[in-house]
N, C-alpha and C. Protein backbone atom coordinates (compact mmCIF):
# COMPACT_ATOMS: atom_id res chain seq x y z
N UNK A 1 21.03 158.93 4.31
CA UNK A 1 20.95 159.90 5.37
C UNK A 1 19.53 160.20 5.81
N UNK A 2 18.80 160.35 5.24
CA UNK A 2 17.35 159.98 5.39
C UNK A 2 16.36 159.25 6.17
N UNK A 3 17.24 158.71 7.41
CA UNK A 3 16.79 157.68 8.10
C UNK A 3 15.69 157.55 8.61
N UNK A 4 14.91 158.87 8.74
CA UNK A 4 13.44 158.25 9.48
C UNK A 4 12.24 157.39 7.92
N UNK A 5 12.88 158.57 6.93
CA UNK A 5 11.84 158.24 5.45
C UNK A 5 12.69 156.79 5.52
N UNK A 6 13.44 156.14 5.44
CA UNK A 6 13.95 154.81 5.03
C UNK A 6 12.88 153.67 6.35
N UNK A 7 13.46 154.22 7.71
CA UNK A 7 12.49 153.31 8.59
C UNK A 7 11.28 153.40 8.08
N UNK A 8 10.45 154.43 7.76
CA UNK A 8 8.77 154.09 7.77
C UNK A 8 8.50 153.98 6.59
N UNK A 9 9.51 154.02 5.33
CA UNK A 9 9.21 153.48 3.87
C UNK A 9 9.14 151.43 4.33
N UNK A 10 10.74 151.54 5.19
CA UNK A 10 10.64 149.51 4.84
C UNK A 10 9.50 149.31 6.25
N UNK A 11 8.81 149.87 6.81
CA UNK A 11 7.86 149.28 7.66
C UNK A 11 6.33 149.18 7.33
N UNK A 12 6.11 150.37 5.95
CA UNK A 12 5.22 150.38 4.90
C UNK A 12 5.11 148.77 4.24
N UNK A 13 6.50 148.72 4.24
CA UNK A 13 6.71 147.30 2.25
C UNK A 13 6.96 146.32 3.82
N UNK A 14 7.24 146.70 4.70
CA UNK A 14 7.33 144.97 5.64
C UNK A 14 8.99 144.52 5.31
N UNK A 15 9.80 145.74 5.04
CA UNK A 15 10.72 145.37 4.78
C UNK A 15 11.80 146.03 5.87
N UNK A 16 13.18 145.32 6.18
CA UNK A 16 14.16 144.71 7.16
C UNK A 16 14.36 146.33 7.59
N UNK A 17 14.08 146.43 8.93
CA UNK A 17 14.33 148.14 9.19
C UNK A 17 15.93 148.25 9.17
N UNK A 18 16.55 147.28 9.76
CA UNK A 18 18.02 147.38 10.08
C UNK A 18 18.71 147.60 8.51
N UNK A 19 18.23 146.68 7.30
CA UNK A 19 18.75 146.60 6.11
C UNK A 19 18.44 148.32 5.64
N UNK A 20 17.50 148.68 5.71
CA UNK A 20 16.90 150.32 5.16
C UNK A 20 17.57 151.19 5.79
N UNK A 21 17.94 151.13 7.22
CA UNK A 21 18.63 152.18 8.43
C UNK A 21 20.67 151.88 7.34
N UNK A 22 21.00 150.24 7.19
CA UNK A 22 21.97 150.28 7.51
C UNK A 22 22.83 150.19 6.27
N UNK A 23 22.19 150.03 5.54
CA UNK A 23 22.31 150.59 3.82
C UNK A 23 23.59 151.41 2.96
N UNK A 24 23.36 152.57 3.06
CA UNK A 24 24.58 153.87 3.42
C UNK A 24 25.65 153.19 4.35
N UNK A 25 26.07 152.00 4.93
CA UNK A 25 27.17 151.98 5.71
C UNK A 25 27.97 150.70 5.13
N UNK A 26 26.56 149.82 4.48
CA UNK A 26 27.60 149.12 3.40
C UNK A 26 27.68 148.92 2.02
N UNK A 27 29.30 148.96 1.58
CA UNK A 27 29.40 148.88 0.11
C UNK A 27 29.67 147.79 -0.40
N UNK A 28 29.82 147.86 -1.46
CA UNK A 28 29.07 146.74 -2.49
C UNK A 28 28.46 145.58 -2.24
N UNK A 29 28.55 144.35 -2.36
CA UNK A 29 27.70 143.02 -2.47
C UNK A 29 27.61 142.81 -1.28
N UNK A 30 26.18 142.85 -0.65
CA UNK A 30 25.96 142.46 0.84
C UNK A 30 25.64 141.02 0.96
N UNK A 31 25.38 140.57 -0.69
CA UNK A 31 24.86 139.00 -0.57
C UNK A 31 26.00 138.29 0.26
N UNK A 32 25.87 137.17 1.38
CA UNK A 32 26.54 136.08 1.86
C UNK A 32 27.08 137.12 3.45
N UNK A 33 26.86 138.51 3.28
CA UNK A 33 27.43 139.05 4.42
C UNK A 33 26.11 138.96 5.89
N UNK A 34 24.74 139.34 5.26
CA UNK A 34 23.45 139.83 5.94
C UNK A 34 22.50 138.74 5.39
N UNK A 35 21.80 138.13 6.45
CA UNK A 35 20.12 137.28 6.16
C UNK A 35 19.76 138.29 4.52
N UNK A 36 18.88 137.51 3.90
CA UNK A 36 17.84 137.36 3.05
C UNK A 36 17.31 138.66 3.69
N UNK A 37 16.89 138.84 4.76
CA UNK A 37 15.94 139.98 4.36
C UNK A 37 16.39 141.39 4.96
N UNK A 38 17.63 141.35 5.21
CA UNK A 38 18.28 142.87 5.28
C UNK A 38 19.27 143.21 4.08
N UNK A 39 19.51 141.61 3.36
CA UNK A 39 19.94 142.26 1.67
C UNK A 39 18.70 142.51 1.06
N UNK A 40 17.80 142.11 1.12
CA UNK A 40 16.54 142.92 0.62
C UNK A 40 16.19 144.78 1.10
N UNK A 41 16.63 144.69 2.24
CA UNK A 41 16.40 146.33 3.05
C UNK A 41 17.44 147.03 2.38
N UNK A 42 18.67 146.67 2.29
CA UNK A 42 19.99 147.38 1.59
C UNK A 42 19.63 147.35 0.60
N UNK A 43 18.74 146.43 -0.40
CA UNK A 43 18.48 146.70 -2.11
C UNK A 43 17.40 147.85 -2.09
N UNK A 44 16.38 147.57 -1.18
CA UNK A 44 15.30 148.57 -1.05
C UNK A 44 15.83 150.10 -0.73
N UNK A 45 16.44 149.89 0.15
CA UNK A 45 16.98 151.55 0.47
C UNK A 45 18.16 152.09 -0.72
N UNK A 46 18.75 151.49 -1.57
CA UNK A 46 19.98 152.19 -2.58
C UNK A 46 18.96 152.40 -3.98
N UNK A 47 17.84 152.30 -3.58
CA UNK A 47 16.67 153.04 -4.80
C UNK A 47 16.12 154.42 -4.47
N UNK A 48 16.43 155.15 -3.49
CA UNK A 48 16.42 156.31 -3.32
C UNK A 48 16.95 156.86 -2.74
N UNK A 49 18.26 158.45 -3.07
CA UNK A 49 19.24 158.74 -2.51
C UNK A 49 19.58 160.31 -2.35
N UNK A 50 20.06 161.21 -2.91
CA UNK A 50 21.37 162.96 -2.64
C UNK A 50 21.19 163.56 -1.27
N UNK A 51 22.09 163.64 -0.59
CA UNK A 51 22.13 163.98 0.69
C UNK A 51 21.22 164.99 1.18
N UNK A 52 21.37 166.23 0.42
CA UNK A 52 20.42 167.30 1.10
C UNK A 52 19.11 167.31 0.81
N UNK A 53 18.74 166.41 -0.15
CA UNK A 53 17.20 166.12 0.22
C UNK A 53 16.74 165.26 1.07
N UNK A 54 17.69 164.30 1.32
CA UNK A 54 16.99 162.92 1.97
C UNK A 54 17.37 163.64 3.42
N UNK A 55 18.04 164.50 3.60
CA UNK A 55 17.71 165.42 5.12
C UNK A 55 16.64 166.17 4.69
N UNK A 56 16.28 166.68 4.23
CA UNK A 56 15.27 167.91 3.48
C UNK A 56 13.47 167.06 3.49
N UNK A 57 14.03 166.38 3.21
CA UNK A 57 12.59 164.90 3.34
C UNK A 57 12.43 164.25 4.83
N UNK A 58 13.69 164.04 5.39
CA UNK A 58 13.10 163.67 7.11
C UNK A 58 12.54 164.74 7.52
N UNK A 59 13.11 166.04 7.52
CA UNK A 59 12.62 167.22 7.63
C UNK A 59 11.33 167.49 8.17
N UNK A 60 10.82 167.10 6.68
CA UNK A 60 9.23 167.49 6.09
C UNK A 60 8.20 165.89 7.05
N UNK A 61 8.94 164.63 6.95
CA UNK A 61 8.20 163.84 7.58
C UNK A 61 8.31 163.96 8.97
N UNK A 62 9.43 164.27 9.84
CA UNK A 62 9.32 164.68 10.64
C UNK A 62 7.82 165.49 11.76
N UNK A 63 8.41 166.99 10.77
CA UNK A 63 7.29 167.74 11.14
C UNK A 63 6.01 167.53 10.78
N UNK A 64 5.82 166.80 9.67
CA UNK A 64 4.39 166.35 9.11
C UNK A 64 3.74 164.93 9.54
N UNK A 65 4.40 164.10 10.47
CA UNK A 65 3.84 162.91 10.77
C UNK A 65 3.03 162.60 11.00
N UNK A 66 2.63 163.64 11.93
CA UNK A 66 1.02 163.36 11.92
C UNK A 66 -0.01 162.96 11.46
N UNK A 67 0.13 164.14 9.91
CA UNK A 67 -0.92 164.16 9.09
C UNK A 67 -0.38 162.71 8.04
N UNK A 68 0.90 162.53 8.32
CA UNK A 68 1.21 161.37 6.93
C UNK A 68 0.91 160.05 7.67
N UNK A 69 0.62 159.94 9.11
CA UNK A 69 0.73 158.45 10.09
C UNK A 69 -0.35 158.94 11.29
N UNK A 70 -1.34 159.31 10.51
CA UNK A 70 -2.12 159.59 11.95
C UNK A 70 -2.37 158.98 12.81
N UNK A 71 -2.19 157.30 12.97
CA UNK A 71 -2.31 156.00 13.82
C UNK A 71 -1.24 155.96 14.67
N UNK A 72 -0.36 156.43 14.72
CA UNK A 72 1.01 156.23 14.76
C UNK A 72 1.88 157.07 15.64
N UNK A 73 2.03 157.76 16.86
CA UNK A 73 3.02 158.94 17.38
C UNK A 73 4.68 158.65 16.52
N UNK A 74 5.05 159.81 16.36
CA UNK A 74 6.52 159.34 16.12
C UNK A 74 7.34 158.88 17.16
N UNK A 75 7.47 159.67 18.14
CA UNK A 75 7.91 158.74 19.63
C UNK A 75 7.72 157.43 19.32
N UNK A 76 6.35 156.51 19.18
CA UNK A 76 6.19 155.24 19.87
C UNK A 76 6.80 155.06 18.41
N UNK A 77 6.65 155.52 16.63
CA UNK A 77 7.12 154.74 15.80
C UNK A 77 9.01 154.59 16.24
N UNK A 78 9.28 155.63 16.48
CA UNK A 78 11.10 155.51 16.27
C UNK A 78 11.04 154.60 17.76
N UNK A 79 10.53 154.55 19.07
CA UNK A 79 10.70 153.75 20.10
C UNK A 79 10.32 152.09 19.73
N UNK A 80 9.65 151.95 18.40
CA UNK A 80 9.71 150.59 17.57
C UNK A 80 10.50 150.10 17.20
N UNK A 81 10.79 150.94 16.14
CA UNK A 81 12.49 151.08 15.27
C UNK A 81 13.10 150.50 16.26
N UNK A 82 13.68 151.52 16.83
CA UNK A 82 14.99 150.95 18.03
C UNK A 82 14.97 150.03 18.33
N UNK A 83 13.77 149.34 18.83
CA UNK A 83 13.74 148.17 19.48
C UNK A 83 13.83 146.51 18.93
N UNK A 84 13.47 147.07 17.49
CA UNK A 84 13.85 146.18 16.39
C UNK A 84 14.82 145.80 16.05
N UNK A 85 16.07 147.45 15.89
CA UNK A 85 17.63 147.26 14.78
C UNK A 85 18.08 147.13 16.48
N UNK A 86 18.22 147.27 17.88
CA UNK A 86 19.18 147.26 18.56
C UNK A 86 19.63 146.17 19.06
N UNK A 87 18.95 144.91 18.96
CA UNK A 87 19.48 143.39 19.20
C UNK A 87 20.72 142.98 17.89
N UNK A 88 20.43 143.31 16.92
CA UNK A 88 21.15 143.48 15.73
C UNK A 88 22.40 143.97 15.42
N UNK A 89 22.48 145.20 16.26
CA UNK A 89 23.80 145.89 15.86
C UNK A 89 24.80 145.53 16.04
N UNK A 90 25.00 144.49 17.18
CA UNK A 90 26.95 143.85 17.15
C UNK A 90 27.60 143.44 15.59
N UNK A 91 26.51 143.04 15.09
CA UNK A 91 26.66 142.46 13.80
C UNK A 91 26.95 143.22 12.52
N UNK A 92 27.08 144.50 12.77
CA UNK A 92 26.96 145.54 12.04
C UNK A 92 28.03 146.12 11.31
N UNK A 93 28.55 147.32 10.43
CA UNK A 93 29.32 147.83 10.41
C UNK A 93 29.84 149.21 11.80
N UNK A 94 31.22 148.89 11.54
CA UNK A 94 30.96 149.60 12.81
C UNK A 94 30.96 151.16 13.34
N UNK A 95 31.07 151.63 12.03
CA UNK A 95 30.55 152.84 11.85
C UNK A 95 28.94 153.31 11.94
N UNK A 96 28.59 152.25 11.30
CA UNK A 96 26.83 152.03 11.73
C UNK A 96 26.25 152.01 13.20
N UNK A 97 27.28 151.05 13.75
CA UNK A 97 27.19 151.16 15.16
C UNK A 97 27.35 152.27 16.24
N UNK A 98 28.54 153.11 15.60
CA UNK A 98 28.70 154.51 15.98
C UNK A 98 27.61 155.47 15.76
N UNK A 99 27.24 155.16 14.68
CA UNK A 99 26.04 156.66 13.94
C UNK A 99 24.78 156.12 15.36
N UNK A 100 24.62 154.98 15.27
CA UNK A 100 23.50 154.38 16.20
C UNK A 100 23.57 155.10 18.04
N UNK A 101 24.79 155.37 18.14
CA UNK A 101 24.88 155.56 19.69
C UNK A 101 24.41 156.69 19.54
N UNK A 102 24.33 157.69 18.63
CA UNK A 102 23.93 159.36 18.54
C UNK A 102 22.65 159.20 17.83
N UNK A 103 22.14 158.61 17.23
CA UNK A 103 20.62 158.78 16.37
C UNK A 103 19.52 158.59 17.45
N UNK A 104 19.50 157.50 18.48
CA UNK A 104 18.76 156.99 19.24
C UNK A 104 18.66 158.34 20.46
N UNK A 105 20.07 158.19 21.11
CA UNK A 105 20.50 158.66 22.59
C UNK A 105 19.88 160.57 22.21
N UNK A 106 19.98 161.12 20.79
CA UNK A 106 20.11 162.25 20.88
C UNK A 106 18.68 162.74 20.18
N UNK A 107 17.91 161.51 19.34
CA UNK A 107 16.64 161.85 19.25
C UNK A 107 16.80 162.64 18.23
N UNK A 108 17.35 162.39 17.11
CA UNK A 108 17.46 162.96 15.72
C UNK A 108 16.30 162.93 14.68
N UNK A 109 15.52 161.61 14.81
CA UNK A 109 14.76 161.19 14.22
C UNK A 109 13.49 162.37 14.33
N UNK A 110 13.32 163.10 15.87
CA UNK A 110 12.32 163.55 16.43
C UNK A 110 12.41 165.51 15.81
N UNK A 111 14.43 165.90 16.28
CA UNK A 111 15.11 166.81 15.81
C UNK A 111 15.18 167.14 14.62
N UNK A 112 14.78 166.30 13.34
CA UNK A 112 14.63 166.80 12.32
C UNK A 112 13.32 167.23 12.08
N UNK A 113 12.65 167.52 12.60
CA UNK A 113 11.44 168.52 12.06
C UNK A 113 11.69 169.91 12.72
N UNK A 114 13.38 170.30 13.37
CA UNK A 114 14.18 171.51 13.40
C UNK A 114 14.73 172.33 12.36
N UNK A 115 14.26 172.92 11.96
CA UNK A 115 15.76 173.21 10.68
C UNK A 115 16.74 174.08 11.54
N UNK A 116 17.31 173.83 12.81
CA UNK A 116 18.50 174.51 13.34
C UNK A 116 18.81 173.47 13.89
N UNK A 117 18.71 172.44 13.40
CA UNK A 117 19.12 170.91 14.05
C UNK A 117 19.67 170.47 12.42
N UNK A 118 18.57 170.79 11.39
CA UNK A 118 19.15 170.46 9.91
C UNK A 118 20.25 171.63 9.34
N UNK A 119 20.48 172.44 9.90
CA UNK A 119 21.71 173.35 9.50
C UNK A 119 22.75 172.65 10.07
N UNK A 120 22.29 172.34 11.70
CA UNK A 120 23.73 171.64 12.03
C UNK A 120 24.11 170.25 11.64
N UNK A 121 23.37 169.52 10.97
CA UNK A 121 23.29 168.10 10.64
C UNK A 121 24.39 168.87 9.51
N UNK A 122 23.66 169.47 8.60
CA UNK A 122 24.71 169.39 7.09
C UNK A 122 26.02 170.09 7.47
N UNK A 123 26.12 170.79 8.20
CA UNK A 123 26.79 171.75 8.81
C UNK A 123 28.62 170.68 9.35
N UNK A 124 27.75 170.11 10.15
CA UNK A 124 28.52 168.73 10.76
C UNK A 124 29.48 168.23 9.74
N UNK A 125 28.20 168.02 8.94
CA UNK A 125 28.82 166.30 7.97
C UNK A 125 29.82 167.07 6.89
N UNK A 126 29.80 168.67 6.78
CA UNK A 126 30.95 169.06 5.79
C UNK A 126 32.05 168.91 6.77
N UNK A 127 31.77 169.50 8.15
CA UNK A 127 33.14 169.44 8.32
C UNK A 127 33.84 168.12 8.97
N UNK A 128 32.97 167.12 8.94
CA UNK A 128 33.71 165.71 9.05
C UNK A 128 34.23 165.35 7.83
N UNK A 129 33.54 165.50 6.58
CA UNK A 129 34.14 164.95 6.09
C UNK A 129 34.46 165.74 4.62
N UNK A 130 35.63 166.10 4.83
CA UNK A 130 35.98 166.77 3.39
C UNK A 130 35.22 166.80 1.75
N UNK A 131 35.23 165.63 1.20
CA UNK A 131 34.75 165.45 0.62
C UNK A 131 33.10 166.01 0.36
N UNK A 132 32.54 166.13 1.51
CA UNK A 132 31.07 166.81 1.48
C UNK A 132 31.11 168.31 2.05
N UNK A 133 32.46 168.60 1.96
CA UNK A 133 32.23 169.98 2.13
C UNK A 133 31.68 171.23 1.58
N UNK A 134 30.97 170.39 0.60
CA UNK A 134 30.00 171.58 -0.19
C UNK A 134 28.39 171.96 0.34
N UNK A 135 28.51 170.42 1.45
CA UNK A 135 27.26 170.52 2.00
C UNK A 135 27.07 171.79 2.87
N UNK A 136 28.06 172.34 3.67
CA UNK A 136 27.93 173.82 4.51
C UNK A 136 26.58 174.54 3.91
N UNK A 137 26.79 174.73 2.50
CA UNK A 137 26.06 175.84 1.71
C UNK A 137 24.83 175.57 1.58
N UNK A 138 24.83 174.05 1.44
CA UNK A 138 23.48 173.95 0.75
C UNK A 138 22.29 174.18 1.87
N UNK A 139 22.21 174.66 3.26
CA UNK A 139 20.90 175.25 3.88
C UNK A 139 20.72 176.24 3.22
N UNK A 140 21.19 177.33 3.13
CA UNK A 140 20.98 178.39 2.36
C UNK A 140 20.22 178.29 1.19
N UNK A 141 20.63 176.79 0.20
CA UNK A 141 19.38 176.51 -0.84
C UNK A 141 18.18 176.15 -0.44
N UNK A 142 18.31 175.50 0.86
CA UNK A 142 17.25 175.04 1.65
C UNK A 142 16.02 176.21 1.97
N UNK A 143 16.47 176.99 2.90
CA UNK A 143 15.94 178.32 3.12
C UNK A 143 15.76 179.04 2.07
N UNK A 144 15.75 179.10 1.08
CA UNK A 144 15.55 179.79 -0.24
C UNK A 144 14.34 179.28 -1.23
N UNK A 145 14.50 178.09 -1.21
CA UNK A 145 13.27 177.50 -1.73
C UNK A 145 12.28 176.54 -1.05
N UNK A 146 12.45 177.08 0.67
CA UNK A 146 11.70 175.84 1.28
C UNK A 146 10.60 175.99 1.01
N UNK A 147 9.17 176.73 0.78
CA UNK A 147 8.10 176.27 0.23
C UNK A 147 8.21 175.30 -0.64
N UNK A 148 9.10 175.87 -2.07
CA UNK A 148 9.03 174.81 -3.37
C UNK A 148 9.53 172.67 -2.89
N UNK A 149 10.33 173.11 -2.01
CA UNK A 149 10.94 171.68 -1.70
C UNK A 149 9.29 171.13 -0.59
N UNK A 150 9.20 172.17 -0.35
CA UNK A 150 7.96 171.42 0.88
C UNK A 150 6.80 170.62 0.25
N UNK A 151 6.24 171.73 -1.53
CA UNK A 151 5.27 171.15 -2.28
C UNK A 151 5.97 169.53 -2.80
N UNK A 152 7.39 169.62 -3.41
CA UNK A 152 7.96 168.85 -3.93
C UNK A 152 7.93 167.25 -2.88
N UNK A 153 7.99 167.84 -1.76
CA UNK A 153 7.82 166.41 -0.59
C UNK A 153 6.32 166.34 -0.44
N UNK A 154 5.70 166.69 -1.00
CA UNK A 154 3.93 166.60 -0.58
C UNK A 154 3.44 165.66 -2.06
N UNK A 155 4.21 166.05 -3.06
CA UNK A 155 4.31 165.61 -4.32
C UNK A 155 4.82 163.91 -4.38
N UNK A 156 6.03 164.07 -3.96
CA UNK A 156 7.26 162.63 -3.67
C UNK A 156 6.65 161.73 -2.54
N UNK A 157 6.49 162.00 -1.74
CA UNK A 157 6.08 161.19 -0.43
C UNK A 157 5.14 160.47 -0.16
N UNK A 158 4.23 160.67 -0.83
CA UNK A 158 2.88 160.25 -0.31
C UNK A 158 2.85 158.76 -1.50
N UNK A 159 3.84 159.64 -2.95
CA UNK A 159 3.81 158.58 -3.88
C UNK A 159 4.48 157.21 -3.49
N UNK A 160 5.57 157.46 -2.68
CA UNK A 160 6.86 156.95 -2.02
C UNK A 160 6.24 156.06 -0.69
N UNK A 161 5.24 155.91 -0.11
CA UNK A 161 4.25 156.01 0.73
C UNK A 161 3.41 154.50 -0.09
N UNK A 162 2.54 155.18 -1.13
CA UNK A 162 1.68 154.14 -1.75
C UNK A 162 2.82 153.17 -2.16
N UNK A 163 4.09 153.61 -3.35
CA UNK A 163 4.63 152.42 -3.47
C UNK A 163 5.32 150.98 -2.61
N UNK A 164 5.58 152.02 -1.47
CA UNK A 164 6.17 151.38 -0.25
C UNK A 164 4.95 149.77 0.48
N UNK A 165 3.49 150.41 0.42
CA UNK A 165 2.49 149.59 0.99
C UNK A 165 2.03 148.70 -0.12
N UNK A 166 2.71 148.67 -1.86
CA UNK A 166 2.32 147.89 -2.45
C UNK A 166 3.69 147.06 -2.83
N UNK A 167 4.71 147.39 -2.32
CA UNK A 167 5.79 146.67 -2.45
C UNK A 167 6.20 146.70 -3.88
N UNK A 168 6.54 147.51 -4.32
CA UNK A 168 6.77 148.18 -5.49
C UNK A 168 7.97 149.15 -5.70
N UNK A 169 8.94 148.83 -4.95
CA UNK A 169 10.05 149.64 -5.29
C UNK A 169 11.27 148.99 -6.33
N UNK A 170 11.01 147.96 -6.70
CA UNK A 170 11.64 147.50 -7.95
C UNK A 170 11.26 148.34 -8.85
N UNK A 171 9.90 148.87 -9.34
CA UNK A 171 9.84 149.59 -10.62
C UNK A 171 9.36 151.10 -10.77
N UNK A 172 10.34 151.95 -9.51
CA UNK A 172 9.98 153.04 -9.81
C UNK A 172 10.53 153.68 -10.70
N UNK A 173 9.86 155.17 -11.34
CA UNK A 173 10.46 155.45 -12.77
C UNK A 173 11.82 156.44 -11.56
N UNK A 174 12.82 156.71 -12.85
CA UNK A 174 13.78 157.91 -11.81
C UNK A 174 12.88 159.51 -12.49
N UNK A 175 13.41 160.18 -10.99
CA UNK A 175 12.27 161.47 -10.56
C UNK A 175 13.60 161.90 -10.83
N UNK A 176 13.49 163.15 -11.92
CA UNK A 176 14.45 164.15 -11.67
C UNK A 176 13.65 165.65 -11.03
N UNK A 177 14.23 165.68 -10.11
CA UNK A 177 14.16 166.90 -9.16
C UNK A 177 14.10 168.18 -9.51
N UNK A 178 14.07 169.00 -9.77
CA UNK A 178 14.34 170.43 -10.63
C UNK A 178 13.78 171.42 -9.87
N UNK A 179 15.10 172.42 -10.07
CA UNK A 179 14.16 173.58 -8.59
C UNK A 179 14.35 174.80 -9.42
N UNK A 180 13.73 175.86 -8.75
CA UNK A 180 13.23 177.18 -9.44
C UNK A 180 14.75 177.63 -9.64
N UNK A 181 14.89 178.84 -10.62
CA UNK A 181 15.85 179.13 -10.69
C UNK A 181 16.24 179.66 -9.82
N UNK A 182 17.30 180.77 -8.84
CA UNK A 182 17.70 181.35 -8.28
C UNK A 182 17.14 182.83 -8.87
């Protein structure tokens, strides 16, 4: 869910934007389905994942791009992106293809440095889909500890950042997360 941190992590490592974007849409063995180097983007992107952070992290890159890509507008980076995964997509899943007509057309990538765009993102996705209906609540954790999550992405990102430009996501250690008490 994370999609802008997944585009500018695999454009860091030189790795398949479509495989990193399209990841989350397929399950299990992508070998023999996708080229060599978008089963590489799908291996690269299922090494970092929980829904309300990886919105909680576009979030923060979002609004912080600047200072994390100062070479770079986000406009012209996501007007890259696009122009990369959209020759691609017939080929796709086609739910992927769906998420694609609203990420681009509605400028989500740009909208998440909103958090009344990230209430309605999680907001959404409980009530599509049952199963994540616990997500409703979790802005409220959001808004409760957003300083602590903000240090925590200033902490994660930048590391996520270096490993990305040394092509090093085979051996990251796992980060357990831990937030203040309530």
């Amino acid at each position: 869910m994370n999609f802008l941190a997944h585009l500018h992590l695999a454009t860091l490592a030189e790795s398949s934007l479509l495989g990193n974007l399209m990841a989350d849409f397929v399950r299990g063995n992508p070998e023999g389905q996708y080229s060599a180097d978008v089963v590489a983007g799908i291996r690269m992107h299922r090494r970092v994942a929980p829904i309300t952070l990886d919105i909680i992290w576009d979030h923060f890159l979002s609004l912080h791009w600047d200072k994390l890509v100062p070479g770079d507008s986000l406009p012209a980076f996501i007007h890259s992106a696009h122009s990369q995964i959209e020759p691609h997509l017939y080929k796709t899943p086609e739910k992927f293809q769906e998420m694609n007509e609203f990420l681009w057309s509605q400028n989500w990538l740009i909208r998440y440095a909103d958090l009344t765009f990230i209430a309605n993102v999680l907001n959404g996705m409980a009530r599509r889909h049952p199963r994540l209906s616990a997500l409703s609540g979790s802005f409220q954790d959001i808004e409760h500890h957003y300083s602590d999550l903000e240090a925590l992405f200033w902490q994660f990102y930048p590391y996520m950042m270096e490993k990305a430009e040394n092509k090093d996501f085979y051996n990251l250690p796992q980060m357990k997360l831990e937030t203040a008490p309530n």
